[in-house]
PDB file of N, CA and C in Angstrom:
ATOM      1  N   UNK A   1     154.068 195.655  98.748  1.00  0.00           N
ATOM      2  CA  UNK A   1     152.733 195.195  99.066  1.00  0.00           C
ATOM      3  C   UNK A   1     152.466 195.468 100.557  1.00  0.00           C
ATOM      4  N   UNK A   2     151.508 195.407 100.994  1.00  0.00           N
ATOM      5  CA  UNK A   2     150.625 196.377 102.436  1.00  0.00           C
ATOM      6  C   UNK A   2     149.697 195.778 102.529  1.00  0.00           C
ATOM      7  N   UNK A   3     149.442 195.599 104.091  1.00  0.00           N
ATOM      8  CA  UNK A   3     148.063 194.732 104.557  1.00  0.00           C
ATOM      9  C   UNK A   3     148.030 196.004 105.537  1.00  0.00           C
ATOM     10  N   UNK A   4     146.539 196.464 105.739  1.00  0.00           N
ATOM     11  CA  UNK A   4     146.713 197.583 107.156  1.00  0.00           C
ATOM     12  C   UNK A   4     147.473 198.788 107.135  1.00  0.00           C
ATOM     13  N   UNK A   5     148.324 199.011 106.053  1.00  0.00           N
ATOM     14  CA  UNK A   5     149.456 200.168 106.234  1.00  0.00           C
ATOM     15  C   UNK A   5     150.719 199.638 106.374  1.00  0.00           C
ATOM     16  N   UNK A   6     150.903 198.013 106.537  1.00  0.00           N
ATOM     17  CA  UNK A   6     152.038 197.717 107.318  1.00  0.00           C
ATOM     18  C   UNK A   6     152.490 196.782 106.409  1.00  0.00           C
ATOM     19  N   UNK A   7     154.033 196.807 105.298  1.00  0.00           N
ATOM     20  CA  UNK A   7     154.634 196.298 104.693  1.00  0.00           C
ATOM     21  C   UNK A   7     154.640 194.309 104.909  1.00  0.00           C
ATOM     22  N   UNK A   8     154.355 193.827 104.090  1.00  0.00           N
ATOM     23  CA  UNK A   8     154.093 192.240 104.011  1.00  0.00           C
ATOM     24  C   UNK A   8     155.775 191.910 104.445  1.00  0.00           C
ATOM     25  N   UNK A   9     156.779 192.226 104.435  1.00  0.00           N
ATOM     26  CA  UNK A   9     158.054 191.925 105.258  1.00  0.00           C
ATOM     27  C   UNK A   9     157.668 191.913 106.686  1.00  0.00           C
ATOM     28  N   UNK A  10     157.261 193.099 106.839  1.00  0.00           N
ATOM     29  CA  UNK A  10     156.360 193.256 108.334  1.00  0.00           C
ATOM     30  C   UNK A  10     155.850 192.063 109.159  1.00  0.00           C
ATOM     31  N   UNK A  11     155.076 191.572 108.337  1.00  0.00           N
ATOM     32  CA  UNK A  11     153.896 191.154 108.701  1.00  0.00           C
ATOM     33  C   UNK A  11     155.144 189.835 108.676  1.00  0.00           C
ATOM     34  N   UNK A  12     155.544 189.258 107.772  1.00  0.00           N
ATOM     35  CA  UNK A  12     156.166 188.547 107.921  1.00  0.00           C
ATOM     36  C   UNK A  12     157.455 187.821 109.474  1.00  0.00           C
ATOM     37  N   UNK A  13     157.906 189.314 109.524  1.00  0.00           N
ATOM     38  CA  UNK A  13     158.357 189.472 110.442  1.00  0.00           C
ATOM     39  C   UNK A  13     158.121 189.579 112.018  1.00  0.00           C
ATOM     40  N   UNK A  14     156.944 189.849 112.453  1.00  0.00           N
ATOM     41  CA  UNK A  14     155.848 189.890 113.376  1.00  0.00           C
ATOM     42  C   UNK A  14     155.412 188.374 113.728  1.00  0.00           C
ATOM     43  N   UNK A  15     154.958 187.843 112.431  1.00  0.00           N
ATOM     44  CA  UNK A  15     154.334 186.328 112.428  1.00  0.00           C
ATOM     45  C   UNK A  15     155.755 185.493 113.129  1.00  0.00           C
ATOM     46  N   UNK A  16     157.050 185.621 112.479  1.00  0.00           N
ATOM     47  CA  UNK A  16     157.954 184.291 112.783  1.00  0.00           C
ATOM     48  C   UNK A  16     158.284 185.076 114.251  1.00  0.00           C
ATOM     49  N   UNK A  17     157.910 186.314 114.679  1.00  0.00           N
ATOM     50  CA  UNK A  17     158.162 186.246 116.349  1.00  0.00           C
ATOM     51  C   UNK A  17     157.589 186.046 117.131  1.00  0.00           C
ATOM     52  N   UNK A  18     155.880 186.156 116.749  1.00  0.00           N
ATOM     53  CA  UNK A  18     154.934 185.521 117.610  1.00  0.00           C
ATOM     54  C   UNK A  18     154.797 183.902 117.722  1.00  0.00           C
ATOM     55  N   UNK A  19     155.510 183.145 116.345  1.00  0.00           N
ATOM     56  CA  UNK A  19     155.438 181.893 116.301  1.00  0.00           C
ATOM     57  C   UNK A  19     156.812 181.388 117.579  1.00  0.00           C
ATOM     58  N   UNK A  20     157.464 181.937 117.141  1.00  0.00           N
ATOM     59  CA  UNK A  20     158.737 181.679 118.199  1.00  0.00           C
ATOM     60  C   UNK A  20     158.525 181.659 120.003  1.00  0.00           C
ATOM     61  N   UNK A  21     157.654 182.745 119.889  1.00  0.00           N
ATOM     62  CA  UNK A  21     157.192 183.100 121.608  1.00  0.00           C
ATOM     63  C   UNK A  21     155.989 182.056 121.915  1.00  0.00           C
ATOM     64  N   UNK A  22     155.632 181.769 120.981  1.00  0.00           N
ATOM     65  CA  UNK A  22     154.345 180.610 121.678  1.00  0.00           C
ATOM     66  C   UNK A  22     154.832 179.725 121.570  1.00  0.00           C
ATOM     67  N   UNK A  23     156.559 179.304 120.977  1.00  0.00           N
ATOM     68  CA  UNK A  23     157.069 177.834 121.299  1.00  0.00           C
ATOM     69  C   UNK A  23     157.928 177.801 122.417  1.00  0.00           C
ATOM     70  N   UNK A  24     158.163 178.843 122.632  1.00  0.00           N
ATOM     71  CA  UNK A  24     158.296 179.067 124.369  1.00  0.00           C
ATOM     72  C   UNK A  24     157.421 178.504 125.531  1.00  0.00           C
ATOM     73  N   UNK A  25     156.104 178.734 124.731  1.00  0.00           N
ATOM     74  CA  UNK A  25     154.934 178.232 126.335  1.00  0.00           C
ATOM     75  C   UNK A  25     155.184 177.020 126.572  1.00  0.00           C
ATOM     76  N   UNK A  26     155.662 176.370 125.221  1.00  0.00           N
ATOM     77  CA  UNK A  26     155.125 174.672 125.176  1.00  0.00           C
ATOM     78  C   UNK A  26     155.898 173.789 126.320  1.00  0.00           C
ATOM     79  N   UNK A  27     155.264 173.421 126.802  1.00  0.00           N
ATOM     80  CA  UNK A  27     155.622 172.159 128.044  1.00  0.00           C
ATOM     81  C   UNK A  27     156.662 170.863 127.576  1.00  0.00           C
ATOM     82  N   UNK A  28     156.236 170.483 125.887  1.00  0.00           N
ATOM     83  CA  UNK A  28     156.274 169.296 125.991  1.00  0.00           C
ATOM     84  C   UNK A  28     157.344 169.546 124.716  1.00  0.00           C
ATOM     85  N   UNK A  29     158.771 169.023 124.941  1.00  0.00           N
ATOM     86  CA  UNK A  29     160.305 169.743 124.313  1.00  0.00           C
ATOM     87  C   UNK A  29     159.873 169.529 122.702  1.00  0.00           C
ATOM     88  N   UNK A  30     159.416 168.263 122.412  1.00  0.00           N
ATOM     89  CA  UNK A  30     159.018 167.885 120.828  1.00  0.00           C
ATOM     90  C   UNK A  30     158.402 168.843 120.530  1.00  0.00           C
ATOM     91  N   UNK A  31     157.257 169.128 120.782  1.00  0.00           N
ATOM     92  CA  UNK A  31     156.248 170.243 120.439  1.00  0.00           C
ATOM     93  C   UNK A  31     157.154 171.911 120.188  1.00  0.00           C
ATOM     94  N   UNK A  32     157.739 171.982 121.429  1.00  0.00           N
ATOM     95  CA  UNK A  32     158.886 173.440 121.479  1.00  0.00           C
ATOM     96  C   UNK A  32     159.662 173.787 120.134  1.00  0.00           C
ATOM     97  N   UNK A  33     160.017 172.220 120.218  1.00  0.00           N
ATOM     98  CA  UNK A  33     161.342 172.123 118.602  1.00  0.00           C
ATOM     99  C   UNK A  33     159.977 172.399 117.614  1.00  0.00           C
ATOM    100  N   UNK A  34     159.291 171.466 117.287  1.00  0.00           N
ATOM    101  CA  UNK A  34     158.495 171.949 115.927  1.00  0.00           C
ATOM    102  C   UNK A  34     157.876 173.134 115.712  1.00  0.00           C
ATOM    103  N   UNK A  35     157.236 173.696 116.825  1.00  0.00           N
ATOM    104  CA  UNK A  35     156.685 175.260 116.417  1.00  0.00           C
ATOM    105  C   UNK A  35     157.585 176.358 116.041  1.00  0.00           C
ATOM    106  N   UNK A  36     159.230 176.079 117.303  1.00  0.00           N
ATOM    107  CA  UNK A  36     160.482 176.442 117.135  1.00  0.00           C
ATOM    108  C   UNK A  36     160.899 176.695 116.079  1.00  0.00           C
ATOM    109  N   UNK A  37     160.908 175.356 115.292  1.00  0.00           N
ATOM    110  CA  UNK A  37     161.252 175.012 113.683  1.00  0.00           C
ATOM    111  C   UNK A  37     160.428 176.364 112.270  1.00  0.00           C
ATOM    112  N   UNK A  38     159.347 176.114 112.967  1.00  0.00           N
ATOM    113  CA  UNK A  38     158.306 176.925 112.316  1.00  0.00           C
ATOM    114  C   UNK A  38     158.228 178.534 112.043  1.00  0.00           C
ATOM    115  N   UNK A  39     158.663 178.782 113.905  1.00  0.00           N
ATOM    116  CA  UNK A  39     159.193 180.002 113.544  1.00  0.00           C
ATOM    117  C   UNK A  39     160.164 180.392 112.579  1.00  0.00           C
ATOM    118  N   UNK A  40     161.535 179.615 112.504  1.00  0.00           N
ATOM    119  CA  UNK A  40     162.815 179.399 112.386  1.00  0.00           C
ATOM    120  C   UNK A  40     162.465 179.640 110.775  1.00  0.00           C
ATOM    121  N   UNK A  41     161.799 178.938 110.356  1.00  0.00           N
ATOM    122  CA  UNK A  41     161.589 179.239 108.985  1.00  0.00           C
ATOM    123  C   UNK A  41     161.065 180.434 108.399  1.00  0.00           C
ATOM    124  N   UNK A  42     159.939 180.809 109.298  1.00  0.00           N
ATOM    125  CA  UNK A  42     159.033 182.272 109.290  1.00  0.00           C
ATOM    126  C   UNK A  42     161.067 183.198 109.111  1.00  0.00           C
ATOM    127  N   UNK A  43     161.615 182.764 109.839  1.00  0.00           N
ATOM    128  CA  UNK A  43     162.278 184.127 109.679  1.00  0.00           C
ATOM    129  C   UNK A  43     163.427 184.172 108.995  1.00  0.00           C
ATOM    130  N   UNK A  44     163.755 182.778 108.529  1.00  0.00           N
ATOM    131  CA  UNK A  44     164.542 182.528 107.154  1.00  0.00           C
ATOM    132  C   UNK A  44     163.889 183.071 105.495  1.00  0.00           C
ATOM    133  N   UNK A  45     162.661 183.152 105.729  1.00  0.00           N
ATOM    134  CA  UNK A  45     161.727 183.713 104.709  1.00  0.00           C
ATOM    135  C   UNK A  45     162.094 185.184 105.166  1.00  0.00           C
ATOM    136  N   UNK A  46     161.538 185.802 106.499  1.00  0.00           N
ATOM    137  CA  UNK A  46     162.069 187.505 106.698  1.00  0.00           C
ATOM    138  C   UNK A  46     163.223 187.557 106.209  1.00  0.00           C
ATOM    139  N   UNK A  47     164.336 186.989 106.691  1.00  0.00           N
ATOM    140  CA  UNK A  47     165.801 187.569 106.238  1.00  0.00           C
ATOM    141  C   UNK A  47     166.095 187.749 104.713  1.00  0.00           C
ATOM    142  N   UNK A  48     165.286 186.693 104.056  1.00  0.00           N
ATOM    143  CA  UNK A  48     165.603 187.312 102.409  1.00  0.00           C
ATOM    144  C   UNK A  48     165.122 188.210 102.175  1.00  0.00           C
ATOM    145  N   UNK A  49     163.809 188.340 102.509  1.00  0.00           N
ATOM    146  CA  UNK A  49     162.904 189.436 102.279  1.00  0.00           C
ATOM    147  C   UNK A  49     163.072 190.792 102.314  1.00  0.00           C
ATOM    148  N   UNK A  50     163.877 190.752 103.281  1.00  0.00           N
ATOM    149  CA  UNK A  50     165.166 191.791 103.689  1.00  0.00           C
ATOM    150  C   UNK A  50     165.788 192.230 102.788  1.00  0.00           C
ATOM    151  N   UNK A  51     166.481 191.641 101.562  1.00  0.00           N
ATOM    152  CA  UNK A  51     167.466 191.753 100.984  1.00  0.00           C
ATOM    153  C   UNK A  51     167.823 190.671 101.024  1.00  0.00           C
ATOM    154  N   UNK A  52     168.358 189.852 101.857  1.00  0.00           N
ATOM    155  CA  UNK A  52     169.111 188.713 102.075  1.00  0.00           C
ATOM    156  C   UNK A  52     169.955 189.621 103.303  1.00  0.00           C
ATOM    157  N   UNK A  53     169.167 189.560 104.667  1.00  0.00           N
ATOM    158  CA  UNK A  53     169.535 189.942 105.922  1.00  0.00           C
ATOM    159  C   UNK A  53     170.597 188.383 106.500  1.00  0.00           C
ATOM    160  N   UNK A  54     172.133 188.121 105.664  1.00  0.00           N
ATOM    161  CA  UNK A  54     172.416 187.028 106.465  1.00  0.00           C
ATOM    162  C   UNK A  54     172.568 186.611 107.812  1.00  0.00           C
ATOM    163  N   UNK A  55     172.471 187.571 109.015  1.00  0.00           N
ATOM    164  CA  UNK A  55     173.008 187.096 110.126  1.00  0.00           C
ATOM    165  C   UNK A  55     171.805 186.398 110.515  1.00  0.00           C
ATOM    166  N   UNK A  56     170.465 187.160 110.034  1.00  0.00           N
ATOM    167  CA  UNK A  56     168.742 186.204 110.375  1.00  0.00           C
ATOM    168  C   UNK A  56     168.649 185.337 109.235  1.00  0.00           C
ATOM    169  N   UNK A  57     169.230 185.137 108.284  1.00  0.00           N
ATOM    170  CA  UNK A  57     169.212 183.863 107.820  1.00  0.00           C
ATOM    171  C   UNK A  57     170.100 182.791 108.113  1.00  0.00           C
ATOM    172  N   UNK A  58     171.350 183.052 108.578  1.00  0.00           N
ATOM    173  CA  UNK A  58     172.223 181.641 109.075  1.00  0.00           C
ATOM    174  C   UNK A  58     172.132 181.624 110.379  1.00  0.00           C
ATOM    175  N   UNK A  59     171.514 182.560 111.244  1.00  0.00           N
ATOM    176  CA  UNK A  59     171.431 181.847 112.497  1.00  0.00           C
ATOM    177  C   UNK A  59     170.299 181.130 112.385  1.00  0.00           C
ATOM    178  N   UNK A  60     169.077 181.673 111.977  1.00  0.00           N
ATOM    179  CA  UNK A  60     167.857 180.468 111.783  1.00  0.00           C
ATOM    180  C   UNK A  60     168.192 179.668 111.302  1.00  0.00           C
ATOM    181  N   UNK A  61     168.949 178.714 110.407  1.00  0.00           N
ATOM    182  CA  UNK A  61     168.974 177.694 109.579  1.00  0.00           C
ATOM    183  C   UNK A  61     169.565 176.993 110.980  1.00  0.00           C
ATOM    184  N   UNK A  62     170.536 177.544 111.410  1.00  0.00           N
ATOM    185  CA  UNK A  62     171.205 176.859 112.543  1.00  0.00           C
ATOM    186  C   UNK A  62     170.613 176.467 113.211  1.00  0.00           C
ATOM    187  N   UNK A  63     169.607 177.304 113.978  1.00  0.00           N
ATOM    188  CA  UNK A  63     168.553 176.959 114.713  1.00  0.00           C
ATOM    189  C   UNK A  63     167.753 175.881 114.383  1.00  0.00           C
ATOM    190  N   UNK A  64     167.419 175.681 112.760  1.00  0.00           N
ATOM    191  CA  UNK A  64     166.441 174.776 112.200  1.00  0.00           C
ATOM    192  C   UNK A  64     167.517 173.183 112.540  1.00  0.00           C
ATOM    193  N   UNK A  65     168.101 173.629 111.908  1.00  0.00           N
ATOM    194  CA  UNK A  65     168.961 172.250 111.688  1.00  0.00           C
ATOM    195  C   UNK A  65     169.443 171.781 113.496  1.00  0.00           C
ATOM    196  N   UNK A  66     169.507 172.493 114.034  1.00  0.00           N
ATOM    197  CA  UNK A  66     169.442 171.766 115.371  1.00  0.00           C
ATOM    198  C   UNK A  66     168.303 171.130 116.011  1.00  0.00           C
ATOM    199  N   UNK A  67     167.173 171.673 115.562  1.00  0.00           N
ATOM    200  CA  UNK A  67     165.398 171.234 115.841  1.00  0.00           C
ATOM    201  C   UNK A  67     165.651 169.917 115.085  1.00  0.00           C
ATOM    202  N   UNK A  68     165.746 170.182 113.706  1.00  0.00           N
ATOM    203  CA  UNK A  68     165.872 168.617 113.191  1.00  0.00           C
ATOM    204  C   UNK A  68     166.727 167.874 113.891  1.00  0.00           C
ATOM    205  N   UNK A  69     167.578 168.280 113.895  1.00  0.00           N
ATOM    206  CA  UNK A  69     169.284 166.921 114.681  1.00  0.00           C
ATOM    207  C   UNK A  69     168.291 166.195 115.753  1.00  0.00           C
ATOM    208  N   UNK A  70     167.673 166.645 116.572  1.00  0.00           N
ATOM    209  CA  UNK A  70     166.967 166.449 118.202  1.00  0.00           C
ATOM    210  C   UNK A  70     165.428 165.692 117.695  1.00  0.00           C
ATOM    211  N   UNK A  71     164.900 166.490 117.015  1.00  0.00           N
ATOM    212  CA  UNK A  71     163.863 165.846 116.412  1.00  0.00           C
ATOM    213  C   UNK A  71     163.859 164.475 116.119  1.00  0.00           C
ATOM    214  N   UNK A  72     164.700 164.525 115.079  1.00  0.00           N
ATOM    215  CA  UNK A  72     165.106 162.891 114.593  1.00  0.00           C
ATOM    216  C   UNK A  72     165.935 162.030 115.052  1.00  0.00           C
ATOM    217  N   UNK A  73     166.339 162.564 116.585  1.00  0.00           N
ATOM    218  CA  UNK A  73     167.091 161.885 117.213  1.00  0.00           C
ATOM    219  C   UNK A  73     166.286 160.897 118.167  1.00  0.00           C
ATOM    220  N   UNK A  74     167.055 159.072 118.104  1.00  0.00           N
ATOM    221  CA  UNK A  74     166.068 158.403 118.803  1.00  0.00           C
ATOM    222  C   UNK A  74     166.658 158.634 120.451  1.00  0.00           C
ATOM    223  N   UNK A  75     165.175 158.754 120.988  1.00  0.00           N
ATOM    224  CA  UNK A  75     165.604 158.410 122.541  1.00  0.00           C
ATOM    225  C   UNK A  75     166.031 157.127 123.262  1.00  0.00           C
ATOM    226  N   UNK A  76     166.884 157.667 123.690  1.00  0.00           N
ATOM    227  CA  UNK A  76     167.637 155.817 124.449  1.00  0.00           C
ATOM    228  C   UNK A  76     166.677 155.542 125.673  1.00  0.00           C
ATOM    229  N   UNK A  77     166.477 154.087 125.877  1.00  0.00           N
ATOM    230  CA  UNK A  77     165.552 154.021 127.021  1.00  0.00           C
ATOM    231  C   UNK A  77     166.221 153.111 127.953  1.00  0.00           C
TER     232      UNK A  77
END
């Protein structure tokens, strides 16, 4: 399947790196982790898409599951 000429893996693939680079801008660390997360998933979806590309699927999960660990971690005050 093709949007533009350019394979929907593509596109796929494009999306979870632009999502990743705009959780870079974020100021505020919660916000970083969830868009982070977001990407993280965008490219757990690429790596199957792939074939099942494992090194972009278990490092993202890793990645995910560390967003969660921090996420749901309470802050001590």
């Amino acid at each position: 399947m093709e949007f533009l000429g350019v394979a929907l893996t593509e596109w796929v693939g494009y999306l979870a790196s632009a999502v990743l680079l705009v959780s870079f801008t974020m100021k505020d660390i919660r916000k970083l982790r969830m868009v982070n997360s977001a990407g993280a998933v965008l490219f757990v979806v690429y790596g199957f898409m792939l074939s099942t590309s494992w090194p972009i699927v278990i490092t993202n999960v890793a990645i995910l599951g560390i967003n969660i660990y921090y996420l749901s971690k309470k802050k001590k005050k």
